[in-house]
C-alpha atoms as a PDB file:
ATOM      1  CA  UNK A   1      -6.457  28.905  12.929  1.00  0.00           C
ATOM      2  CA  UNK A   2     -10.175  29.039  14.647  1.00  0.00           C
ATOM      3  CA  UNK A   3     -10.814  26.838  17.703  1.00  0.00           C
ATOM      4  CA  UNK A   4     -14.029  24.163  17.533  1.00  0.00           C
ATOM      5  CA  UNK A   5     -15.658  27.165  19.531  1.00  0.00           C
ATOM      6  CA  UNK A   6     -15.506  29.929  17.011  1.00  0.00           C
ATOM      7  CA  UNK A   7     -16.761  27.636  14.448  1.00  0.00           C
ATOM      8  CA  UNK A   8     -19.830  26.883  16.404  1.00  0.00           C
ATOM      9  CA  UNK A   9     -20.706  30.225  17.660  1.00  0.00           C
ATOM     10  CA  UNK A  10     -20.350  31.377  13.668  1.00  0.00           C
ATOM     11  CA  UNK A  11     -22.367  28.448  12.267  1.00  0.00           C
ATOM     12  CA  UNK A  12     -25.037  29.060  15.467  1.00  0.00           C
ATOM     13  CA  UNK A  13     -25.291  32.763  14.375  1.00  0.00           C
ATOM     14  CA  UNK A  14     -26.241  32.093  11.078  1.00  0.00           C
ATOM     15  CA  UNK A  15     -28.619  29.071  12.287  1.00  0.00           C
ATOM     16  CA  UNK A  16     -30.204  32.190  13.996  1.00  0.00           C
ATOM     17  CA  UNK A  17     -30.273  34.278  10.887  1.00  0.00           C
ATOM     18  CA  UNK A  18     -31.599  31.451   9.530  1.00  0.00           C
ATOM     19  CA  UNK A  19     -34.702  31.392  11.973  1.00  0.00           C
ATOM     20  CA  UNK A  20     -35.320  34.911  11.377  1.00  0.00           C
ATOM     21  CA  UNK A  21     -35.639  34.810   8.096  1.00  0.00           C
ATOM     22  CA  UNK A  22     -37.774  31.674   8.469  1.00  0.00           C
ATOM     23  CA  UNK A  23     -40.212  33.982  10.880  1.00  0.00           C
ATOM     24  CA  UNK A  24     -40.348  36.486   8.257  1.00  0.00           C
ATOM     25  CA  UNK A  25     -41.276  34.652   5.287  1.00  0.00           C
ATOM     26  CA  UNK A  26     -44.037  32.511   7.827  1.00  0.00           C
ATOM     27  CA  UNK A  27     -45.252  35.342   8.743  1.00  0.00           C
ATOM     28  CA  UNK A  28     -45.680  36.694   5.471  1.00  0.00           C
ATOM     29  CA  UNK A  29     -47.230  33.428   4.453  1.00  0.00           C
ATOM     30  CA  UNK A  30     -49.633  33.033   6.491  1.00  0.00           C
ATOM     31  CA  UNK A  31     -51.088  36.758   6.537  1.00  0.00           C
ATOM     32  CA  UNK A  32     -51.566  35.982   2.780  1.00  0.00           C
ATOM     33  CA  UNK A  33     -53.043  32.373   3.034  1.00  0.00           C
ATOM     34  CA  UNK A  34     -56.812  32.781   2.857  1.00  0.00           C
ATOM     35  CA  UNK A  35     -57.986  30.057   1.045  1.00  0.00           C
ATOM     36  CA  UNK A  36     -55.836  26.954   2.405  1.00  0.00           C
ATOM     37  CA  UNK A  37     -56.538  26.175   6.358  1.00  0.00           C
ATOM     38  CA  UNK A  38     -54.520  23.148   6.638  1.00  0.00           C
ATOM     39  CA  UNK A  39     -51.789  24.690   5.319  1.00  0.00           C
ATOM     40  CA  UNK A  40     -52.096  28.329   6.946  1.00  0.00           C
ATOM     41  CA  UNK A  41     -52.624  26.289  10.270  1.00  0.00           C
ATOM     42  CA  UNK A  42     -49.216  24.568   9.702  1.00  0.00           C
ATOM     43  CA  UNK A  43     -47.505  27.009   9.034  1.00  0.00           C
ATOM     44  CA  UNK A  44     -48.495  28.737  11.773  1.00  0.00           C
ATOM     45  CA  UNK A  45     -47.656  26.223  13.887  1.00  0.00           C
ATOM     46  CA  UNK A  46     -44.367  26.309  12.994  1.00  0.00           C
ATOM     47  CA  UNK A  47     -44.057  29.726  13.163  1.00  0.00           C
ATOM     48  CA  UNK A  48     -44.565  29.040  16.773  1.00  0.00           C
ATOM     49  CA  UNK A  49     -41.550  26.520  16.354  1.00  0.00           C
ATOM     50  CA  UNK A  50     -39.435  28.746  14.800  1.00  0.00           C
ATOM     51  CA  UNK A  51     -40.098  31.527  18.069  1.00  0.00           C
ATOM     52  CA  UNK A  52     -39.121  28.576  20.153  1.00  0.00           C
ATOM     53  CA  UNK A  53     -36.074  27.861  18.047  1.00  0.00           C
ATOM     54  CA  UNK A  54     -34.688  31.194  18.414  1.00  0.00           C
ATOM     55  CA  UNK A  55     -34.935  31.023  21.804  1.00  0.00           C
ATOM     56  CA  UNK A  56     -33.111  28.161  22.576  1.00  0.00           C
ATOM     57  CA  UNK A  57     -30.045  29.545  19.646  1.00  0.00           C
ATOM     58  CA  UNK A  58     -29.825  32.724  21.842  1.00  0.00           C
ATOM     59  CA  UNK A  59     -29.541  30.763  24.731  1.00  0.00           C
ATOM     60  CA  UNK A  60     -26.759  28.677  23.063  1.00  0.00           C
ATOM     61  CA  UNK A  61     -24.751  31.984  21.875  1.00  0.00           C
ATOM     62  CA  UNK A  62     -25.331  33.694  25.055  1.00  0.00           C
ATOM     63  CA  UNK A  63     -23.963  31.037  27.185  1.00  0.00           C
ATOM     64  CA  UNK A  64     -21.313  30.943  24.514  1.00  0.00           C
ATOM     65  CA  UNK A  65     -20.349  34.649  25.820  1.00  0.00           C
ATOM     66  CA  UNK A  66     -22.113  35.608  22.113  1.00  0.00           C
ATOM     67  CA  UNK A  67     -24.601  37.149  20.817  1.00  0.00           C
ATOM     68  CA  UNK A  68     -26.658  36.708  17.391  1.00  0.00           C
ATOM     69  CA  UNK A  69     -24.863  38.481  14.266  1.00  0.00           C
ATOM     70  CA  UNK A  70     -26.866  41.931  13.598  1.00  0.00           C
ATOM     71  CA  UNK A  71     -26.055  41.802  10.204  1.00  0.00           C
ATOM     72  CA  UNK A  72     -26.693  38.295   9.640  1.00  0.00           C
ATOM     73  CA  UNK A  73     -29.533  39.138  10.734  1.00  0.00           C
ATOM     74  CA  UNK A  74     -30.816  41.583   8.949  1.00  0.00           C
ATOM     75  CA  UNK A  75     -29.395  40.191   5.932  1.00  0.00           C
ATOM     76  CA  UNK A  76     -31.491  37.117   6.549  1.00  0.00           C
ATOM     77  CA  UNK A  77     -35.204  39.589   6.632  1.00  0.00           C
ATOM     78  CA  UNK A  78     -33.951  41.559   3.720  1.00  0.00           C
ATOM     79  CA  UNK A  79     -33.710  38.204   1.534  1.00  0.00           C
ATOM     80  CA  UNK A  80     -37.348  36.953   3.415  1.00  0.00           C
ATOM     81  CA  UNK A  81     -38.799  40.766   2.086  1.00  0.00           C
ATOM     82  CA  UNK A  82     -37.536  40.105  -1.406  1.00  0.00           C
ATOM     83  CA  UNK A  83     -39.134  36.630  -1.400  1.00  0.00           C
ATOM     84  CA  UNK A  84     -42.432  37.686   0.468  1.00  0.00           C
ATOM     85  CA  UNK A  85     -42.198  40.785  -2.018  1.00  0.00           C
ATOM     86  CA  UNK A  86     -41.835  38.378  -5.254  1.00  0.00           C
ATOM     87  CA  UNK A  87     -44.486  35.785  -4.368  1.00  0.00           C
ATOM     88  CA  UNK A  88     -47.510  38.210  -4.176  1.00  0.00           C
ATOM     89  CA  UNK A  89     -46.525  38.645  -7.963  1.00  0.00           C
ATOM     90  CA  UNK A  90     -47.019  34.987  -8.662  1.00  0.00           C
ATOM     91  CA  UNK A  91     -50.602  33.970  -9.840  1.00  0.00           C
ATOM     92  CA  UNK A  92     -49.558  30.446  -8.334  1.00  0.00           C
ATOM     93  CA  UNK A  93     -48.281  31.904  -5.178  1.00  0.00           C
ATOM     94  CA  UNK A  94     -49.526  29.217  -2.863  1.00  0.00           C
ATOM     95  CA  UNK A  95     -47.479  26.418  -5.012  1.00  0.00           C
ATOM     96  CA  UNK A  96     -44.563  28.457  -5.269  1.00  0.00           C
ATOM     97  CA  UNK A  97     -44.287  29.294  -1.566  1.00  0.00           C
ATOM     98  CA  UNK A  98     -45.046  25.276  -0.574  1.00  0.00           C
ATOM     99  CA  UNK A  99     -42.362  24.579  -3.049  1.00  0.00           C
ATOM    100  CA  UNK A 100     -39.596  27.291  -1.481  1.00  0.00           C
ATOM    101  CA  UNK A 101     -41.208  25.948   1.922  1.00  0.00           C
ATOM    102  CA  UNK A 102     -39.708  22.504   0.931  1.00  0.00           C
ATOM    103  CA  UNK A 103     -36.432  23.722  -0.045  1.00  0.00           C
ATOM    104  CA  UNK A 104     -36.044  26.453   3.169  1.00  0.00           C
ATOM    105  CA  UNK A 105     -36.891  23.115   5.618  1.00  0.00           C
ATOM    106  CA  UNK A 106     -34.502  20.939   3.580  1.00  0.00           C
ATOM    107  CA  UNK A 107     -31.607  23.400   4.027  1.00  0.00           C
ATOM    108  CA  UNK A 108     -32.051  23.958   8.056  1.00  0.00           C
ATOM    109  CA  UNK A 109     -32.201  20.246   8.129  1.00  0.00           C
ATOM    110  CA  UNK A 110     -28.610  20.026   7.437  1.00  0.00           C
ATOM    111  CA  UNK A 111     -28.001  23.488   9.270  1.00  0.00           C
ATOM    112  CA  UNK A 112     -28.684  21.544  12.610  1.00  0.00           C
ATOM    113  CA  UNK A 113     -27.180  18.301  11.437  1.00  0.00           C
ATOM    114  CA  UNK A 114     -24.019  20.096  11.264  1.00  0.00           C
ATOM    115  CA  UNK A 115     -24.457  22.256  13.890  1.00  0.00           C
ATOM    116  CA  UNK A 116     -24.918  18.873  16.616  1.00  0.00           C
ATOM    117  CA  UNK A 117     -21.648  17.580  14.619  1.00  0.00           C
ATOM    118  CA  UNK A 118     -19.704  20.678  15.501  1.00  0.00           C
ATOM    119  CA  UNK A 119     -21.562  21.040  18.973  1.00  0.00           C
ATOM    120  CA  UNK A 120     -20.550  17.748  19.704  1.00  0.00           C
ATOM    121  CA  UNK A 121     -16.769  18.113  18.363  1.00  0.00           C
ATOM    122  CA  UNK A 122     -16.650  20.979  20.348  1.00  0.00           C
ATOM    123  CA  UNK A 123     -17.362  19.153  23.519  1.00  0.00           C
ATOM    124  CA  UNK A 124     -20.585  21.605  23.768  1.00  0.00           C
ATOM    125  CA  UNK A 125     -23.518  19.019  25.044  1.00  0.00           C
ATOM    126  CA  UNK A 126     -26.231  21.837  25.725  1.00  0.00           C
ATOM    127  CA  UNK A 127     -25.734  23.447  22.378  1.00  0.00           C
ATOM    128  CA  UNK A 128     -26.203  19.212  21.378  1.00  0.00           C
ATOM    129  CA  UNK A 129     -29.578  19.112  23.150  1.00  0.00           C
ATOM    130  CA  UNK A 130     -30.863  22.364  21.666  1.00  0.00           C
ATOM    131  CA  UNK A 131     -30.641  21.284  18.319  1.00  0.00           C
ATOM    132  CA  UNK A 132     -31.297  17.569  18.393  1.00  0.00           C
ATOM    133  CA  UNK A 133     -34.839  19.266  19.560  1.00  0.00           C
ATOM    134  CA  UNK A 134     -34.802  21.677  16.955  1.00  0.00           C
ATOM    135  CA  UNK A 135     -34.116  18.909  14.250  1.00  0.00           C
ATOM    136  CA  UNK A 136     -36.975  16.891  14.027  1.00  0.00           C
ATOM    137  CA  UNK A 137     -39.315  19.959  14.331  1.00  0.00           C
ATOM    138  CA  UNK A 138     -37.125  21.011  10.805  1.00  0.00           C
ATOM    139  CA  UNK A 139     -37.759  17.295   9.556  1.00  0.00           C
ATOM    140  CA  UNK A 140     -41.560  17.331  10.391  1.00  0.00           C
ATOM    141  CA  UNK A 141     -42.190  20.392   8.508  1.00  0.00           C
ATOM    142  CA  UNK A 142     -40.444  19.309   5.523  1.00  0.00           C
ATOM    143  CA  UNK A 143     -42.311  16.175   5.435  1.00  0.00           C
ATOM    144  CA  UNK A 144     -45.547  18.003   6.028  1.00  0.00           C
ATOM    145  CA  UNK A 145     -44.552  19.868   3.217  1.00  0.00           C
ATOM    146  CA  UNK A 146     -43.586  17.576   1.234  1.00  0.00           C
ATOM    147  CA  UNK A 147     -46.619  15.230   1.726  1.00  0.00           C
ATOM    148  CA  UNK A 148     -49.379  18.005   1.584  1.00  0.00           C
ATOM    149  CA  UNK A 149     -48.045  19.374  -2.082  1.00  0.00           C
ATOM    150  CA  UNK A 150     -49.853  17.087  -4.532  1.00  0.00           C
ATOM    151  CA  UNK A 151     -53.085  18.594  -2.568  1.00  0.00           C
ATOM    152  CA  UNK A 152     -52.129  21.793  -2.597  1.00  0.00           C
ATOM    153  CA  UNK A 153     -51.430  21.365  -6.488  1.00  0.00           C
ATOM    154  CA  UNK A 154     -54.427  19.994  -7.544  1.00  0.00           C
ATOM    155  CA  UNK A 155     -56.453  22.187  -5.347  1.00  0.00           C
ATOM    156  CA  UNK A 156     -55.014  25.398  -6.908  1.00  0.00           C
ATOM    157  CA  UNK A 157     -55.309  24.076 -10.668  1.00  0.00           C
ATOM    158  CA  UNK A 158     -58.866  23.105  -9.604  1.00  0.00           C
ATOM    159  CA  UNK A 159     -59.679  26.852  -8.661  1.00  0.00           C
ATOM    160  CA  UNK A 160     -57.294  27.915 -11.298  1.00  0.00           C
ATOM    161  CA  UNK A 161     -58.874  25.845 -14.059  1.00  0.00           C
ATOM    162  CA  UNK A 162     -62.168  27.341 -13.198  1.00  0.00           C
ATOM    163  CA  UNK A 163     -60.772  31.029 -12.988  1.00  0.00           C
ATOM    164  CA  UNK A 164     -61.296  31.233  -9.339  1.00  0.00           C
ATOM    165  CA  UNK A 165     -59.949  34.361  -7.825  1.00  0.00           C
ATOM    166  CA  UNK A 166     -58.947  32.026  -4.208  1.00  0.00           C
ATOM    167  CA  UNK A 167     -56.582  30.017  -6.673  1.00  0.00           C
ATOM    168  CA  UNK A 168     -53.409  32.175  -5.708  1.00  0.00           C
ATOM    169  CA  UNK A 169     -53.368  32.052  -1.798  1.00  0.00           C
END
């Protein structure tokens, strides 16, 4: 039977998979966004976020005599390649990746609100703080998301309806 501990240092590795992955596909993202500021400038932002969020996991493992799960890891960037990979197929690219945005956010969301649940049955209060501040930047971004994709619809049928080569990304 696993102690609170080893369920929290698990569930914190894959939180930091997790964050990889999410630097990967933002990173892919916004190399590729050239004809939507607001939205390459978000994401951006949160790629700076996501840095930060790594950070403070890696503190949390390492003070948890851990470390983050190489192949966790790199199972996490293989699965952001494949999606990076697929979405420069897409002639609606932009929508697709605002879309898979949504869904990525909505999923770390509930990473972090189990992760403070476990931190907390754990008796772990620093591994608490870390991600009660990671959580709202998680929220924010999905409701950025969320509340910028009727624009970024209608701007890409706009440029799509006129056969505008910027449509895509």
């Amino acid at each position: 039977m696993a102690n609170p501990n080893e369920h929290l240092v698990d569930w914190l590795r894959d939180a930091y998979a997790m964050e990889k992955q999410a630097e990967s596909m933002l990173k892919a993202q916004s190399s590729r966004l050239e004809n939507y500021p607001e939205l390459r400038q978000r994401i951006d932002q949160h790629l700076q976020e996501t840095l930060g969020q790594q950070t403070l996991l890696e503190g949390c493992l390492d003070r948890l005599g851990s470390s983050p799960s190489a192949m966790k890891d790199l199972t996490g960037r293989i699965a952001a390649f494949g999606q990076a990979v697929g979405g420069m197929t897409m002639t609606d690219e932009v929508v697709k990746g605002a879309m898979s945005g949504y869904i990525f956010e909505q999923t770390e969301v509930a990473s972090y609100t189990a992760l403070i649940a476990a931190a907390r049955g754990a008796g772990d209060t620093e591994t608490v703080r870390c991600c009660e501040q990671i959580l709202p930047q998680e929220i924010e971004m999905a409701r950025w998301l969320l509340e910028h994709l009727p624009g970024i619809v209608t701007a890409y049928m706009s440029r799509s309806a006129e056969g505008r080569d910027d449509a895509k990304r």
